[in-house]
C-alpha atoms as a PDB file:
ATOM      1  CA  UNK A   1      -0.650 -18.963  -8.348  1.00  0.00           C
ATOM      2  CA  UNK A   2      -0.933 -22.739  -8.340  1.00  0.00           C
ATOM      3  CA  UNK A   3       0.039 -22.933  -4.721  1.00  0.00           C
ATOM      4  CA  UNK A   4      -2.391 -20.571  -3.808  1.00  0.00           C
ATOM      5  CA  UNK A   5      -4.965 -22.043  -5.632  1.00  0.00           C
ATOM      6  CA  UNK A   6      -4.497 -25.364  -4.076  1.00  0.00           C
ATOM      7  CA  UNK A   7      -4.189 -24.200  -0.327  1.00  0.00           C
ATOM      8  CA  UNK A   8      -7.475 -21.733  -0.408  1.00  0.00           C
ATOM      9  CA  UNK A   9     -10.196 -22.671  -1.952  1.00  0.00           C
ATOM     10  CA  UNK A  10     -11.805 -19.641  -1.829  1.00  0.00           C
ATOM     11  CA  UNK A  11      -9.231 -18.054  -4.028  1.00  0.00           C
ATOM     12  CA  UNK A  12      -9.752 -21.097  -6.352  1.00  0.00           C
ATOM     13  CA  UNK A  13     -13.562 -19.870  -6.984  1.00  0.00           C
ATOM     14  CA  UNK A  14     -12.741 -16.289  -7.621  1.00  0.00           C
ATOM     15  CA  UNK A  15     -11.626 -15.826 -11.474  1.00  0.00           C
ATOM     16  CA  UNK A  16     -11.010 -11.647 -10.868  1.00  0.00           C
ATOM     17  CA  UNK A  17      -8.377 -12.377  -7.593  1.00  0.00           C
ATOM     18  CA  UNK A  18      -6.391 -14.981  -9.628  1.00  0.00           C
ATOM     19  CA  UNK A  19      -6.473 -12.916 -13.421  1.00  0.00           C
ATOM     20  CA  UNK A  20      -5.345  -9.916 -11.477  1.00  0.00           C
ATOM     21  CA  UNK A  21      -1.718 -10.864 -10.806  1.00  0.00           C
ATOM     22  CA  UNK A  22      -0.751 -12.669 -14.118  1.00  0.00           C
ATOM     23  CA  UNK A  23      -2.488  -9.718 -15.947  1.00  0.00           C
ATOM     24  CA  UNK A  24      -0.226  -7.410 -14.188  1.00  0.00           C
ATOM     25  CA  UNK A  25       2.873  -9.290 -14.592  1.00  0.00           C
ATOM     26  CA  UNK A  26       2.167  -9.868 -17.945  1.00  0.00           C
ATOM     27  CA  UNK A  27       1.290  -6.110 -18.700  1.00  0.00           C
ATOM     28  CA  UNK A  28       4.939  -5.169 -16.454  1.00  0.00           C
ATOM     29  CA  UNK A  29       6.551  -8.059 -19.158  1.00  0.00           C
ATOM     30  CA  UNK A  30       5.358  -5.988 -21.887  1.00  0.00           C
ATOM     31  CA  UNK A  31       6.446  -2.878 -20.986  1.00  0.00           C
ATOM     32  CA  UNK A  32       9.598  -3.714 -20.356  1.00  0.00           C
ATOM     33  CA  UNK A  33       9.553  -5.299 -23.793  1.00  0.00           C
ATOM     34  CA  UNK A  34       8.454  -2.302 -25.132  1.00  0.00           C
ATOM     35  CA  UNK A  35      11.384  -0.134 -23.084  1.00  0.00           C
ATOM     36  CA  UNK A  36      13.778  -2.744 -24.522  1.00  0.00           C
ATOM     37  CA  UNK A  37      12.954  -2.774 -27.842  1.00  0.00           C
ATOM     38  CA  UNK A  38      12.689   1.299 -28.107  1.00  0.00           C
ATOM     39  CA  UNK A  39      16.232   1.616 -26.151  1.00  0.00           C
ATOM     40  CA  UNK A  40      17.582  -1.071 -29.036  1.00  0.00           C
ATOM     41  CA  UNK A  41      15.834   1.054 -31.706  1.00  0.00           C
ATOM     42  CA  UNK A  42      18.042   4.443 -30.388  1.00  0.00           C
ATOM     43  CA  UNK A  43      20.946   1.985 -29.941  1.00  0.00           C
ATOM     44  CA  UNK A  44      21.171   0.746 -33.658  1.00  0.00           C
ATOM     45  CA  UNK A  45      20.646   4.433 -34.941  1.00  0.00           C
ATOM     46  CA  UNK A  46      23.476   5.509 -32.817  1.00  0.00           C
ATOM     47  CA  UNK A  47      25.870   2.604 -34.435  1.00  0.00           C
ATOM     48  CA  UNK A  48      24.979   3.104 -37.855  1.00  0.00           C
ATOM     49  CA  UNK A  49      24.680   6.868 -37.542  1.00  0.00           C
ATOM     50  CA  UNK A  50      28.415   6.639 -36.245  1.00  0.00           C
ATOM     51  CA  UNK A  51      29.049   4.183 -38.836  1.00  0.00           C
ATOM     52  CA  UNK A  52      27.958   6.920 -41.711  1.00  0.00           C
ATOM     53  CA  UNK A  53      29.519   9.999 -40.327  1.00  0.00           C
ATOM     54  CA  UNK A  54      32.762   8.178 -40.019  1.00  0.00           C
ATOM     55  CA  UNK A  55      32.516   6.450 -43.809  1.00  0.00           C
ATOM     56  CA  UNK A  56      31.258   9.899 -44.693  1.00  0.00           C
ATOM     57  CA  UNK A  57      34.338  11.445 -43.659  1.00  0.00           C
ATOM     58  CA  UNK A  58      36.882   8.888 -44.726  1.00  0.00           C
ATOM     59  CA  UNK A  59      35.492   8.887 -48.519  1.00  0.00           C
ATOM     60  CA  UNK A  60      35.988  12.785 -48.200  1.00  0.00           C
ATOM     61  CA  UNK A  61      39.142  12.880 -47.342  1.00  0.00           C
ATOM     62  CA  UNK A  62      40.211  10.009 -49.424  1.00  0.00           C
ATOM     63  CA  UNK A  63      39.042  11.828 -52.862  1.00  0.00           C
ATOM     64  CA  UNK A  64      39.469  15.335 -51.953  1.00  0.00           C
ATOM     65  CA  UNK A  65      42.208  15.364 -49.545  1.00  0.00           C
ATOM     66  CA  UNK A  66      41.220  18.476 -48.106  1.00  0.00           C
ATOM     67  CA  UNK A  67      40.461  18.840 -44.023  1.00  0.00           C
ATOM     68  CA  UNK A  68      37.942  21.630 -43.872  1.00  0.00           C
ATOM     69  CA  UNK A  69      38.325  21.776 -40.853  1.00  0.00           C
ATOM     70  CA  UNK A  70      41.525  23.694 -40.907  1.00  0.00           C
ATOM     71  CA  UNK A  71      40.887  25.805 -43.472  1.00  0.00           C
ATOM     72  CA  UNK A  72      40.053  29.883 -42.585  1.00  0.00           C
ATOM     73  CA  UNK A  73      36.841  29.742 -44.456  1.00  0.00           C
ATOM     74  CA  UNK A  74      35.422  26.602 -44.372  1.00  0.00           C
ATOM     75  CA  UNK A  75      32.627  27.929 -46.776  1.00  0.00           C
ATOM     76  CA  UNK A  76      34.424  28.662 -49.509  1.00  0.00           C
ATOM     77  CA  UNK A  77      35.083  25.385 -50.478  1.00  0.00           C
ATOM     78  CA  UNK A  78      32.047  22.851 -50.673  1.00  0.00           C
ATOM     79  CA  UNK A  79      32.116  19.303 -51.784  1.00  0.00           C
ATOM     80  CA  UNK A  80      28.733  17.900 -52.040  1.00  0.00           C
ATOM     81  CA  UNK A  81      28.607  15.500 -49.078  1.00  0.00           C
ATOM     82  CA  UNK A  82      26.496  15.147 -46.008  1.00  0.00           C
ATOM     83  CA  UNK A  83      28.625  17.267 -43.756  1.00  0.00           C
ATOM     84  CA  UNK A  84      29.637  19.975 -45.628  1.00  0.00           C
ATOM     85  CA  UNK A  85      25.981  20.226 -47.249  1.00  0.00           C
ATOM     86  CA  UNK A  86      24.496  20.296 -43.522  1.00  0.00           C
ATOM     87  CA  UNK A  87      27.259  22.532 -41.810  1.00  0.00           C
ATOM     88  CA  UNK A  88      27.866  19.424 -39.666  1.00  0.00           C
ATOM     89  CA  UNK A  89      31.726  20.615 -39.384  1.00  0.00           C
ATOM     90  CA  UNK A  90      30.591  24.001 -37.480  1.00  0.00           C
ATOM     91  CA  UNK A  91      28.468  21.985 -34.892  1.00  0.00           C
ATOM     92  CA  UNK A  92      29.688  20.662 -31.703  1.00  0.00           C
ATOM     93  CA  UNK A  93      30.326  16.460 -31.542  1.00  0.00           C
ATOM     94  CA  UNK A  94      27.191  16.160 -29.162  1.00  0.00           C
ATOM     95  CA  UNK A  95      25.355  18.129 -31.859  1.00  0.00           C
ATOM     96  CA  UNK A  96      26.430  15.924 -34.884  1.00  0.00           C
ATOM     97  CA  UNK A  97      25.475  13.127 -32.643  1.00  0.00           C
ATOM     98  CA  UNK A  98      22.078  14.096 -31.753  1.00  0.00           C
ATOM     99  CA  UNK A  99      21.834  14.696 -35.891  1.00  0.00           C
ATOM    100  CA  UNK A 100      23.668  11.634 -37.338  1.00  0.00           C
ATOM    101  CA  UNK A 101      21.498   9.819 -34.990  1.00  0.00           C
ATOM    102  CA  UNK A 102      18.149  11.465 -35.811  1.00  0.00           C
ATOM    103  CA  UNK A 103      18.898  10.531 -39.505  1.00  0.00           C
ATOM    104  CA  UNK A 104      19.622   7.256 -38.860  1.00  0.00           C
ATOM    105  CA  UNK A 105      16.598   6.559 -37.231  1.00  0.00           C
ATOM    106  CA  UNK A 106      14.156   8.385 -39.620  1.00  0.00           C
ATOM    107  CA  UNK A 107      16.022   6.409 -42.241  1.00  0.00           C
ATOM    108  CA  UNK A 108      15.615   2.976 -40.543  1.00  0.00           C
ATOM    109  CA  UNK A 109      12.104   3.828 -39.919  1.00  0.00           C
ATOM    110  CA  UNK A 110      11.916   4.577 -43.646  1.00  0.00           C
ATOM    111  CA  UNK A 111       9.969   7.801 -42.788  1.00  0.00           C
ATOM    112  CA  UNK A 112      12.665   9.904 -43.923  1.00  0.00           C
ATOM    113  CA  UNK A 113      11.457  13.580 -43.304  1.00  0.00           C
ATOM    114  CA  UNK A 114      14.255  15.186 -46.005  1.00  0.00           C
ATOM    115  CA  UNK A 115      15.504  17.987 -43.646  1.00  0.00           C
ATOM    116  CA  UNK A 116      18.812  15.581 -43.819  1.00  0.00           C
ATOM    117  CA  UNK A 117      19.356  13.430 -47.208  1.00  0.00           C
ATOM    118  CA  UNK A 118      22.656  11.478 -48.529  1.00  0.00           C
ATOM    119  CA  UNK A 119      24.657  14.007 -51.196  1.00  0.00           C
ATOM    120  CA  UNK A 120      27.555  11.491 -53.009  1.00  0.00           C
ATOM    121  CA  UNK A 121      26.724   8.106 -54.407  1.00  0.00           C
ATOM    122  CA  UNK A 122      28.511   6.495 -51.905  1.00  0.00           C
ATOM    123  CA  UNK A 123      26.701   7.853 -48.913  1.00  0.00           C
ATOM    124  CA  UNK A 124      22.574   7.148 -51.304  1.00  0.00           C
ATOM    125  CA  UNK A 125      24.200   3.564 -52.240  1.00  0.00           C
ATOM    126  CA  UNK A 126      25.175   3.218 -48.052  1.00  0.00           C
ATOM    127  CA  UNK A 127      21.743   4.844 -47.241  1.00  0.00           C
ATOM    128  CA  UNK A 128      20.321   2.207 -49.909  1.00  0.00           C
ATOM    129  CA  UNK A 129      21.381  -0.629 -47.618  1.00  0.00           C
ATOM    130  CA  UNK A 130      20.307   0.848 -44.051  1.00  0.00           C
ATOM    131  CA  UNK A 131      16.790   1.308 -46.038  1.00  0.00           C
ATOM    132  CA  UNK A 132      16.896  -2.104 -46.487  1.00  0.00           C
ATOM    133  CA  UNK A 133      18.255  -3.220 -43.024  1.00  0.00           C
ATOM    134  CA  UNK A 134      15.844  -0.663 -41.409  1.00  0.00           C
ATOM    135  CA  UNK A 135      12.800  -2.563 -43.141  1.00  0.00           C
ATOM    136  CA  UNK A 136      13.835  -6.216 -41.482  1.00  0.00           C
ATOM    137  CA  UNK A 137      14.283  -4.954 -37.982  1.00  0.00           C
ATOM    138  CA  UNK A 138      11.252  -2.365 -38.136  1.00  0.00           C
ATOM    139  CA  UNK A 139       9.515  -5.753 -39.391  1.00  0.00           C
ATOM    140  CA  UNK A 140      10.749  -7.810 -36.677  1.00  0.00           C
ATOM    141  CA  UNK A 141       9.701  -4.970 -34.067  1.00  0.00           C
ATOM    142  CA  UNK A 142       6.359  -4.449 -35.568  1.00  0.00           C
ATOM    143  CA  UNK A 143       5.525  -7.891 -35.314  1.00  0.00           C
ATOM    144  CA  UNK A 144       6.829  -8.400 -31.742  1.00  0.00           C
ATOM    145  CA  UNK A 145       4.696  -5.802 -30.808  1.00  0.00           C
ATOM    146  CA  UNK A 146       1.874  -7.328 -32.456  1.00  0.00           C
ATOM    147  CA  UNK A 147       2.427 -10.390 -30.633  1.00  0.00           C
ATOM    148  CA  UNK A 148       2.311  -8.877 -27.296  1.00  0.00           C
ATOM    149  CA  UNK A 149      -1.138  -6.749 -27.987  1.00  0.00           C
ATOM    150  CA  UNK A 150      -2.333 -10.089 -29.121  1.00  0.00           C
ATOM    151  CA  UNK A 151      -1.346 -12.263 -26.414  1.00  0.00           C
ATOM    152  CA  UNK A 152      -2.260  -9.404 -23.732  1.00  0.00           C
ATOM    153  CA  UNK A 153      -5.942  -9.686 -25.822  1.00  0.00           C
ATOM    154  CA  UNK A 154      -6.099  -6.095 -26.356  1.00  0.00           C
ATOM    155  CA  UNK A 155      -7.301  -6.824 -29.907  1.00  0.00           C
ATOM    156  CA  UNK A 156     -10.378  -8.430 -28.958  1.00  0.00           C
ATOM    157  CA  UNK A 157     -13.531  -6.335 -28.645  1.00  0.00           C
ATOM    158  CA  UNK A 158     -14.744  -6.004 -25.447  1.00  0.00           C
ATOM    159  CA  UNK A 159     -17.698  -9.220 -25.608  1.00  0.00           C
ATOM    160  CA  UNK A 160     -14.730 -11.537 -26.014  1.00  0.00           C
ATOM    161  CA  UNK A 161     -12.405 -10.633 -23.475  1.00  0.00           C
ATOM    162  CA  UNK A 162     -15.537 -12.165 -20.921  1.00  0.00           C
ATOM    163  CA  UNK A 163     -14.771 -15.639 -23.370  1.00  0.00           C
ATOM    164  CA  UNK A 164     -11.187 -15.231 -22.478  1.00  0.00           C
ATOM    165  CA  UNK A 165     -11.719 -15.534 -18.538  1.00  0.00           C
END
């Protein structure tokens, strides 16, 4: 931009040829920002969904010693923990995935719907903690996004944005 600037003057007078580019680049910069930060948001809920499922399981089979999954009826015998209580051991492993992910995420976001809630102590004490983790990188999110809608001046009403030229 400089070096066009200094070799045509013309292009030096006009403000709209020169705020074009930059305003574009910096609107491309954002939205990669944006895809970034989304595609760590679904990245993180993955982890710590896989995180809880596989905690979740270990603490079951560590005070009950029982593996549902090989028993006839898997029914007829039901701790209280997140799997059992959802039917996760009757779904497919993409299926508990898509799940253990979609809670993760709702409970990061601290939105929490209910349709899938922590059962033991262990799992609301371990749920407790992502609540808490959840709240410093929503936070941190939030207010990168803020920064970019500010900087881009999409804030301002629409009198200022003529100041900003």
């Amino acid at each position: 931009l400089e070096r066009n600037i200094e070799s045509d003057e013309a292009f030096a007078n006009n403000k709209i040829e020169q705020k074009n580019p930059v305003e574009s680049l910096l609107f491309i910069g954002y939205a990669l920002k944006t895809l970034y930060l989304t595609i760590v948001i679904v990245n993180i809920s993955y982890i710590v969904g896989m995180i809880f499922y596989v905690l979740v399981e270990l603490v079951q089979d560590f005070y009950h010693d029982v593996d549902y999954y090989a028993l006839d009826d898997p029914g007829s015998y039901e701790p209280e923990n997140f799997i059992s209580y959802n039917s996760l051991f009757d779904k497919s492993p993409n299926e508990i995935t898509i799940i253990v992910t979609y809670y993760m995420f709702t409970s990061l976001s601290t939105v929490g719907f209910g349709d899938y809630n922590p059962r033991s102590d262990f799992e609301r004490i371990f749920i407790a903690f992502v609540l808490l983790f959840g709240v410093a990188i929503f936070s941190f999110i939030l207010g990168e996004i803020r920064f970019m809608v500010e900087t881009f001046g999409l804030d301002k009403e629409f009198e200022d944005r003529e100041k900003l030229e």
